[in-house]
Protein backbone atom coordinates (compact mmCIF):
# COMPACT_ATOMS: atom_id res chain seq x y z
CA UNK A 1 167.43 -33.41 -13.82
CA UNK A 2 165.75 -30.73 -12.49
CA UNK A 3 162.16 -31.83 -13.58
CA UNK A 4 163.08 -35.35 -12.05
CA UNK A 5 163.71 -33.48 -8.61
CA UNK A 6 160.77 -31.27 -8.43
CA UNK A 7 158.75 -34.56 -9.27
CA UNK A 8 160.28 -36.21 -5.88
CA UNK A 9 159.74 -33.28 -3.91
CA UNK A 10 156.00 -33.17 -4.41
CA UNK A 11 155.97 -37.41 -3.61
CA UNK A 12 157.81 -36.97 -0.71
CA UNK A 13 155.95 -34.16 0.40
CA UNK A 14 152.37 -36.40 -0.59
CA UNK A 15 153.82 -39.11 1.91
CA UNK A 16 154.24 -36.96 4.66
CA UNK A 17 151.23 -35.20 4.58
CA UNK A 18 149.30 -38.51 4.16
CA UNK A 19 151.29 -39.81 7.03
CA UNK A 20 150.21 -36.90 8.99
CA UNK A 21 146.92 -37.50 8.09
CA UNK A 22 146.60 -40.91 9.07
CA UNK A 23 148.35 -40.44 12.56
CA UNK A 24 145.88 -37.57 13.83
CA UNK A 25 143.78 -39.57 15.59
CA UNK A 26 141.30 -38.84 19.17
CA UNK A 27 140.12 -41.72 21.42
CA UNK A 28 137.64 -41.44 23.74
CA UNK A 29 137.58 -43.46 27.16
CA UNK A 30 134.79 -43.14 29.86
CA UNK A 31 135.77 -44.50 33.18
CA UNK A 32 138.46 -46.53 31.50
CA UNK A 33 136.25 -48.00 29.02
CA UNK A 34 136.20 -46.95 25.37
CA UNK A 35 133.84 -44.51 24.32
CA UNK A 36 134.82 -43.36 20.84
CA UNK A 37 137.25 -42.07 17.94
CA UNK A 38 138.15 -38.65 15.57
CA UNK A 39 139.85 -38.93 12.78
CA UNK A 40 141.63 -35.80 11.79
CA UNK A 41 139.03 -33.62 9.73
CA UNK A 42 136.44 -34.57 12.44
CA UNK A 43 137.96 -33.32 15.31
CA UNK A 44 135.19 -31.94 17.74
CA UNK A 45 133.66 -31.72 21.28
CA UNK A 46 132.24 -35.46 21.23
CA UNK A 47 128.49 -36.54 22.13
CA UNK A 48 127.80 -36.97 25.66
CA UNK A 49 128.06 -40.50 27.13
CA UNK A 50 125.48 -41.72 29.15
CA UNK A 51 126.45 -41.17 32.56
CA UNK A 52 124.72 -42.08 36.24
CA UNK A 53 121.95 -39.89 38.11
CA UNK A 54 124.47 -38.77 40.43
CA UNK A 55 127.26 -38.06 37.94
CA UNK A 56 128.16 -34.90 35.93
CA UNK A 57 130.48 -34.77 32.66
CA UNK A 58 133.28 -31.28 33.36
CA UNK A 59 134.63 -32.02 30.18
CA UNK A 60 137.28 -34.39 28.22
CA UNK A 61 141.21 -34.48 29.72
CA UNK A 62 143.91 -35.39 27.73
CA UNK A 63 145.79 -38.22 29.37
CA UNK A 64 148.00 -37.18 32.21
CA UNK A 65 145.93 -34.46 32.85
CA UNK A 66 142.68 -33.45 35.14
CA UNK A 67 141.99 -30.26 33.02
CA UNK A 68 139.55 -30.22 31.02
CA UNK A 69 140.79 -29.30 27.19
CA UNK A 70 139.41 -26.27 25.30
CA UNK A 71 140.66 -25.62 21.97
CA UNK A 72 138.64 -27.69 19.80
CA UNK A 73 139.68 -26.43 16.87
CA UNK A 74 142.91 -27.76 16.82
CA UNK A 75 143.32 -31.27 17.36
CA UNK A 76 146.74 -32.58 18.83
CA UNK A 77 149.22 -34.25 16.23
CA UNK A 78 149.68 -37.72 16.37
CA UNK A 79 147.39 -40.50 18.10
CA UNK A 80 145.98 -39.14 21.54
CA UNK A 81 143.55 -40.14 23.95
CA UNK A 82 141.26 -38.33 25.93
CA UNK A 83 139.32 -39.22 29.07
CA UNK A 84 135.95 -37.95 30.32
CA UNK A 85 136.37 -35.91 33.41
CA UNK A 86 133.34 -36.65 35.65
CA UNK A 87 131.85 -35.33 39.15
CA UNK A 88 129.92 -37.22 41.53
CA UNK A 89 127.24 -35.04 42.95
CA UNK A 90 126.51 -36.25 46.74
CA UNK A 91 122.87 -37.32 46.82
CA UNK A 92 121.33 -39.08 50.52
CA UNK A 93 118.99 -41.63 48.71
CA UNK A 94 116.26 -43.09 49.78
CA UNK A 95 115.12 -47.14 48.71
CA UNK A 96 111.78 -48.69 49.46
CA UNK A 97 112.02 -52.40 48.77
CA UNK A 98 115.60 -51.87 47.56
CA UNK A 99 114.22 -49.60 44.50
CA UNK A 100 115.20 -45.77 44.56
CA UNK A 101 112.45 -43.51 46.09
CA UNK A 102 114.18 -40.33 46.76
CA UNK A 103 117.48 -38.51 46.01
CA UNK A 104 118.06 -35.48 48.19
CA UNK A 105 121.45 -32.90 48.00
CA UNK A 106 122.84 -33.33 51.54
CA UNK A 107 121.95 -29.45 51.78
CA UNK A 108 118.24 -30.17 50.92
CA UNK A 109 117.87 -33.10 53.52
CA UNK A 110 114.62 -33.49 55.08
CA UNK A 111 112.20 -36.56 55.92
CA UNK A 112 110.79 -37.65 52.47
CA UNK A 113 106.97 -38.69 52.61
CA UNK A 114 105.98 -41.48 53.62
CA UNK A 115 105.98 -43.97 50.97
CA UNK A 116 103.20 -46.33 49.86
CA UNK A 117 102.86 -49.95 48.51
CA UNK A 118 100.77 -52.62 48.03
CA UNK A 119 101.26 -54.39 51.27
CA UNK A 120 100.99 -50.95 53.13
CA UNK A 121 97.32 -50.10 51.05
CA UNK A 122 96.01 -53.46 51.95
CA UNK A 123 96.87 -53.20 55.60
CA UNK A 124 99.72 -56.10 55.59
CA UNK A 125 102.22 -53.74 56.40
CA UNK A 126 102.44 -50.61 58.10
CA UNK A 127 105.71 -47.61 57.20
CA UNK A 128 107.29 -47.35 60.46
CA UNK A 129 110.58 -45.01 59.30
CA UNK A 130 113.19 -44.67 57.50
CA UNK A 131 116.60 -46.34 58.75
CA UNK A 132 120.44 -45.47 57.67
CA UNK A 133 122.17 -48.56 56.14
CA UNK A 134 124.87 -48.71 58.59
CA UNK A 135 122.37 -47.83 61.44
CA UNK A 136 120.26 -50.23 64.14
CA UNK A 137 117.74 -47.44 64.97
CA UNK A 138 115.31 -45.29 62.90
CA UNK A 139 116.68 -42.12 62.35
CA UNK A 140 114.65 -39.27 64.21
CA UNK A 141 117.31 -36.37 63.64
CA UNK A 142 116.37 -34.60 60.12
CA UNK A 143 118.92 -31.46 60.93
CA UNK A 144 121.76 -33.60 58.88
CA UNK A 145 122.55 -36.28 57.27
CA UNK A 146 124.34 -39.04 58.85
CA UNK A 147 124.55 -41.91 55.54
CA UNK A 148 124.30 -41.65 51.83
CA UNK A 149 121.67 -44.02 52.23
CA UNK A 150 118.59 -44.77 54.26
CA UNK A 151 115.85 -47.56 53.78
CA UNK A 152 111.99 -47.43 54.13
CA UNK A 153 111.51 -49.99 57.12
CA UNK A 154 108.05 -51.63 57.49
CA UNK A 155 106.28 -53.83 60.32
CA UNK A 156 103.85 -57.17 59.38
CA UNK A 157 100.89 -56.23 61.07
CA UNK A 158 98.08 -58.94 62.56
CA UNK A 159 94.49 -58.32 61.48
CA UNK A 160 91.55 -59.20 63.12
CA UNK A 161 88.20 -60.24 61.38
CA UNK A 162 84.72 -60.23 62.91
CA UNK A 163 81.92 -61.74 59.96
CA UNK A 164 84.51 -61.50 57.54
CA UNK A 165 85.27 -57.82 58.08
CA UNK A 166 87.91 -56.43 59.48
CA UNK A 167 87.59 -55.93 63.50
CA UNK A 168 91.18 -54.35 64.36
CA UNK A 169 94.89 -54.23 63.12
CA UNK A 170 97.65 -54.24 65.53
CA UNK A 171 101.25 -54.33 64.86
CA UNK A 172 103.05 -57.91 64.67
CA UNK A 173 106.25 -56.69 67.07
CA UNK A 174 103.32 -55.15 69.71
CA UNK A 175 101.23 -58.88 69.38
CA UNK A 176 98.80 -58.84 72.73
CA UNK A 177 95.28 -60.41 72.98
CA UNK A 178 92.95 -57.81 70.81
CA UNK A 179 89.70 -57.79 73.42
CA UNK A 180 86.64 -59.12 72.75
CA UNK A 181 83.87 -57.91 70.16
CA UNK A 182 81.37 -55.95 71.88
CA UNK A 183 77.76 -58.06 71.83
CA UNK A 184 76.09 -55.61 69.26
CA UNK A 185 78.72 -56.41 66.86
CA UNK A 186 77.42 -59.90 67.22
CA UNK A 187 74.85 -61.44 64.86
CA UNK A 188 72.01 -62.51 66.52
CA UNK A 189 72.23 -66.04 68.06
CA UNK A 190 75.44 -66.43 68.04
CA UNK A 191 78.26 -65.89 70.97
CA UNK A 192 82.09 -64.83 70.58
CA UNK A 193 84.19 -67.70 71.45
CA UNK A 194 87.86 -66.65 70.74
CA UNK A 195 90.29 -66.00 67.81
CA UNK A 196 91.29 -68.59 65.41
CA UNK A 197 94.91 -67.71 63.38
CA UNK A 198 94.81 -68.61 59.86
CA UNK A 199 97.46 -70.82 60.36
CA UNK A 200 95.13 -73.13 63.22
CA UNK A 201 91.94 -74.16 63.64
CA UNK A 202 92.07 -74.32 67.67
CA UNK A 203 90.83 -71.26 69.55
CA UNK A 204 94.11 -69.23 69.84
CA UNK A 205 95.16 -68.46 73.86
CA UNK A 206 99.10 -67.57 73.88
CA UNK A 207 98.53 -64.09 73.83
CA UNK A 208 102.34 -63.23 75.01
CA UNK A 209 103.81 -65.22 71.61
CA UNK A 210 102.70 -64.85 67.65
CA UNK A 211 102.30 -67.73 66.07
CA UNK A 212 105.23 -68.11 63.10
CA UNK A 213 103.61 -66.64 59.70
CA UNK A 214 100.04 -66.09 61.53
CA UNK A 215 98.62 -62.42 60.47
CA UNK A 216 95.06 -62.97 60.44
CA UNK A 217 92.72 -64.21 62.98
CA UNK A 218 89.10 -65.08 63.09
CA UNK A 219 86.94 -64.65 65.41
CA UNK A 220 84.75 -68.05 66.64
CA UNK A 221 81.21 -67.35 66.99
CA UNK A 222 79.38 -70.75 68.33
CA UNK A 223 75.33 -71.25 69.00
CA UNK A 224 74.13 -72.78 72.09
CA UNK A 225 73.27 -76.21 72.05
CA UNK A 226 70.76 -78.55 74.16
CA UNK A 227 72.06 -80.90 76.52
CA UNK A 228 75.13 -80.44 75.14
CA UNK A 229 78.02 -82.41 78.11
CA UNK A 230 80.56 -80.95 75.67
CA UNK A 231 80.18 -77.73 77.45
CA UNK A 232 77.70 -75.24 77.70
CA UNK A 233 78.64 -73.80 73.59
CA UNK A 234 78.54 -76.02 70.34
CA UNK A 235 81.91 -75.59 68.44
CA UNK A 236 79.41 -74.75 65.58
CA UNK A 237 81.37 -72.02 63.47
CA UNK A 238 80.01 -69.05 61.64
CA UNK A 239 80.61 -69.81 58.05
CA UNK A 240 81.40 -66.24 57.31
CA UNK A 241 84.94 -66.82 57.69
CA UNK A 242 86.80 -65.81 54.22
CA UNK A 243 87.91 -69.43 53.94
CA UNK A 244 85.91 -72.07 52.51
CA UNK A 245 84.75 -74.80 54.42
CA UNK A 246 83.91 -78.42 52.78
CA UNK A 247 81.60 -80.81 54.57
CA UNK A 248 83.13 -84.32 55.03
CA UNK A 249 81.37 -86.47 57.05
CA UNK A 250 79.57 -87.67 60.27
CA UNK A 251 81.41 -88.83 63.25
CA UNK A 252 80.21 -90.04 66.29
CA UNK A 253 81.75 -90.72 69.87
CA UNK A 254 80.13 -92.39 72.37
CA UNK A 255 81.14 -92.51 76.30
CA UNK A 256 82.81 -95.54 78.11
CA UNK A 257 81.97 -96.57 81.54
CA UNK A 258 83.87 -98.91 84.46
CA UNK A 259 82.51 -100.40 87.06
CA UNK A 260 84.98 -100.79 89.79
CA UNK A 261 84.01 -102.02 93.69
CA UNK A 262 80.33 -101.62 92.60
CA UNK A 263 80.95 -97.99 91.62
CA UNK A 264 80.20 -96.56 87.86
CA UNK A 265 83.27 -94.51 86.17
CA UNK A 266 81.89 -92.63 82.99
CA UNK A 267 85.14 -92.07 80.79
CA UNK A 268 84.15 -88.21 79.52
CA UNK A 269 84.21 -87.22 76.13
CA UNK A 270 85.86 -83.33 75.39
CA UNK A 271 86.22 -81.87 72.03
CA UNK A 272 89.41 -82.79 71.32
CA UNK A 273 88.31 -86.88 71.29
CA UNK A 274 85.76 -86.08 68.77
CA UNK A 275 87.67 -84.10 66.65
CA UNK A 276 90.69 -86.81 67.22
CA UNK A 277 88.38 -89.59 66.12
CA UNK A 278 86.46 -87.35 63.28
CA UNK A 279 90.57 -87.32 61.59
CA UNK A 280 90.92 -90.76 61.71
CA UNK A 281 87.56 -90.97 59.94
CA UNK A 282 88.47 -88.34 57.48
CA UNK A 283 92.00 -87.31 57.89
CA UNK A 284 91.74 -84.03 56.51
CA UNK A 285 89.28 -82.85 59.02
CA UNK A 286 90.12 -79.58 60.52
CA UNK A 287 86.84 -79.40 62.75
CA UNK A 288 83.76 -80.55 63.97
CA UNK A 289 80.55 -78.87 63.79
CA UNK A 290 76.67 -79.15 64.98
CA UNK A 291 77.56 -81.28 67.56
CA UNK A 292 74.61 -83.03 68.69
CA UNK A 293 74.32 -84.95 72.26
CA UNK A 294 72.26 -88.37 72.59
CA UNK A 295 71.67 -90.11 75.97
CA UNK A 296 71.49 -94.08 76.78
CA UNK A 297 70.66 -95.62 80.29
CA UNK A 298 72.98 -98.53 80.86
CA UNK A 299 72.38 -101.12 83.04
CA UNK A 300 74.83 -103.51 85.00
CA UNK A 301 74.50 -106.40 87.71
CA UNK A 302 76.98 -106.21 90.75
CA UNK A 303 76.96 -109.02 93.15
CA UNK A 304 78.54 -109.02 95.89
CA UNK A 305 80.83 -112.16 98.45
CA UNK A 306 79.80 -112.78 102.05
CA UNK A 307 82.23 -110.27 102.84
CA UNK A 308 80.51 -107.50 101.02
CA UNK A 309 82.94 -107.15 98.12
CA UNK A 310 81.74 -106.17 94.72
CA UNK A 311 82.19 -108.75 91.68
CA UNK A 312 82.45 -107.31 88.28
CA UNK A 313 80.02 -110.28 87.23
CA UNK A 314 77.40 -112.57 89.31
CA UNK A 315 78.73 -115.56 90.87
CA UNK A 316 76.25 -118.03 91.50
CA UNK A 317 78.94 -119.02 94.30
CA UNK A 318 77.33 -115.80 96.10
CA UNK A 319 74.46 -114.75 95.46
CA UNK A 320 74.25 -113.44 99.37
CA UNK A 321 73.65 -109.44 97.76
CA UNK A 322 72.78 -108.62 94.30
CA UNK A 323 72.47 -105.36 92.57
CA UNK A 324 71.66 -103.52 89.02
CA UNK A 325 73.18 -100.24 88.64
CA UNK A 326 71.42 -97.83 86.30
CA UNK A 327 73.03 -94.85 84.86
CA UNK A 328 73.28 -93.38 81.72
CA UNK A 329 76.06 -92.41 79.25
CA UNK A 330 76.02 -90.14 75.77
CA UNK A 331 76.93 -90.05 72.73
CA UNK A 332 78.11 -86.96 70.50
CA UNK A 333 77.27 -86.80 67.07
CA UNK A 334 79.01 -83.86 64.63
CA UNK A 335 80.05 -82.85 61.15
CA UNK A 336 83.31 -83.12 60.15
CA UNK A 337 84.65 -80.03 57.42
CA UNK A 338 87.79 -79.04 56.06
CA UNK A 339 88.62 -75.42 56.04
CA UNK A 340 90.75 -74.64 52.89
């Protein structure tokens, strides 16, 4: 009887240590999520989770408490659960593009450097300051900061080529007409005749607006040409421009002429007919080019009534007064290109 006690004693005792066993148990949460578990026997300080830039781990709390727990070499009976305690040291960051450029300690806050980019090293953009995300000006007061966060803010600019190089760069919110290249900056035989955006072919003259998503202008350089009634310059461009140009065509537009009460009207010819009819030659004609002037002397027979009034044709009814006018009219003769 005795033997048949003893040999309960030691099972029940077995079962309850087991059971002990098997109910010491740590879990691990980080921020609410789980991180890990100890079994009893591996009870320990746990590996550190992976944690933000701007966050510190004190330590691991058991629940319902803020204190971080220190004796790690006994582990609480029974299933428990610990949670990481973690500080959030305040940084004032700085973004470029929305990507992190600087972190600062609000007690270390100064003006970072200025950053640089691609746009900024190619002259597309120039850094104009750094602005807090809840402000509407740049922020000019370094003593303290005023926002955990402040972006890089940059300005388009509008660049001005002369030959293919680049003249002058001015800022796209201060837009004005640039001035003029000075004649030595010229090449020989050629003449400035304005800035052309890269978004127009037309001489550019709105100084006071930008054009939308114009940032680069061209400047014209024409040759003189003989007897040209176009105007005293050829629209004949310097084909140093960066974008290529692909010869389309001939076009030609001759003047019309009126005669009206024995007087001649000559219909003149600018540079927008010839480049109006050159398109409906070759519709993707951007300009004309070389524009060459020919001259034709026209004749035309007025007659005119008893009373002295002009008829458009001769009338053998009267043939009292009969006249030929002579005059002469032109025709303009260019190349049509596209400029890709």
């Amino acid at each position: 009887m005795k033997k048949k006690a003893t040999i309960l004693a030691l099972v029940v005792a077995s079962v309850l240590l087991l059971a002990s066993c098997a109910t010491s148990t740590a879990n691990y949460y980080v921020e609410g999520s789980y991180y890990t578990t100890q079994e009893a026997g591996h009870f320990g300080v746990p590996a550190e989770p992976t944690l933000a830039e701007d966050q510190v781990l004190e330590g691991w709390a058991l629940a319902g408490s803020d204190t971080p727990y220190t004796d790690w070499g006994h582990q609480p009976e029974g299933e428990v659960r610990f949670d990481a305690v973690i500080s959030t040291i305040d940084y004032v960051e700085f973004y470029v593009n929305g990507e992190l450029y600087d972190r600062q300690l609000e007690t270390e806050f100064h003006e970072p450097e200025a950053p640089v980019t691609a746009d900024t090293e190619a002259g597309l953009k120039i850094f104009d300051g750094w602005k807090a995300v809840d402000a509407s000006e740049l922020n000019n007061d370094w003593s303290q900061a005023s926002s955990l966060r402040y972006d890089a803010v940059f300005v388009d600019t509008v660049r001005f080529y002369l030959n293919g190089e680049l003249w002058a760069v001015e800022r796209a919110d201060e837009f004005g007409y640039p001035g003029q290249p000075y004649d030595k900056e010229i090449p020989r035989g050629y003449e400035f005749a304005g800035w052309i955006a890269d978004t127009d072919y037309q001489v550019y003259d709105a100084w006071d607006v930008l054009p939308e998503k114009a940032r680069r202008f061209d400047a014209l350089l024409v040759q003189a040409t003989v007897d040209s009634a176009i105007g005293d310059d050829d629209q004949k461009l310097n084909l140093n421009l960066y974008r290529d140009i692909e010869v389309l065509g001939p076009v030609t537009v001759e003047e019309t002429y009126e005669v009206i009460d024995g007087e001649v009207k000559i219909g003149g010819i600018g540079y927008k007919d010839l480049l109006a009819a050159a398109m409906e030659l070759y519709p993707e004609a951007d300009q004309v080019i070389n524009i060459i002037t020919d001259y034709e002397t026209q004749e035309y027979t007025v007659a005119y009534d008893a009373q002295g009034r002009a008829l458009n044709e001769v009338d053998e009814q009267y043939p009292d007064s009969v006249k030929t006018l002579e005059f002469s009219t032109a025709s303009y003769t260019g190349i049509a290109i596209d400029i890709h």
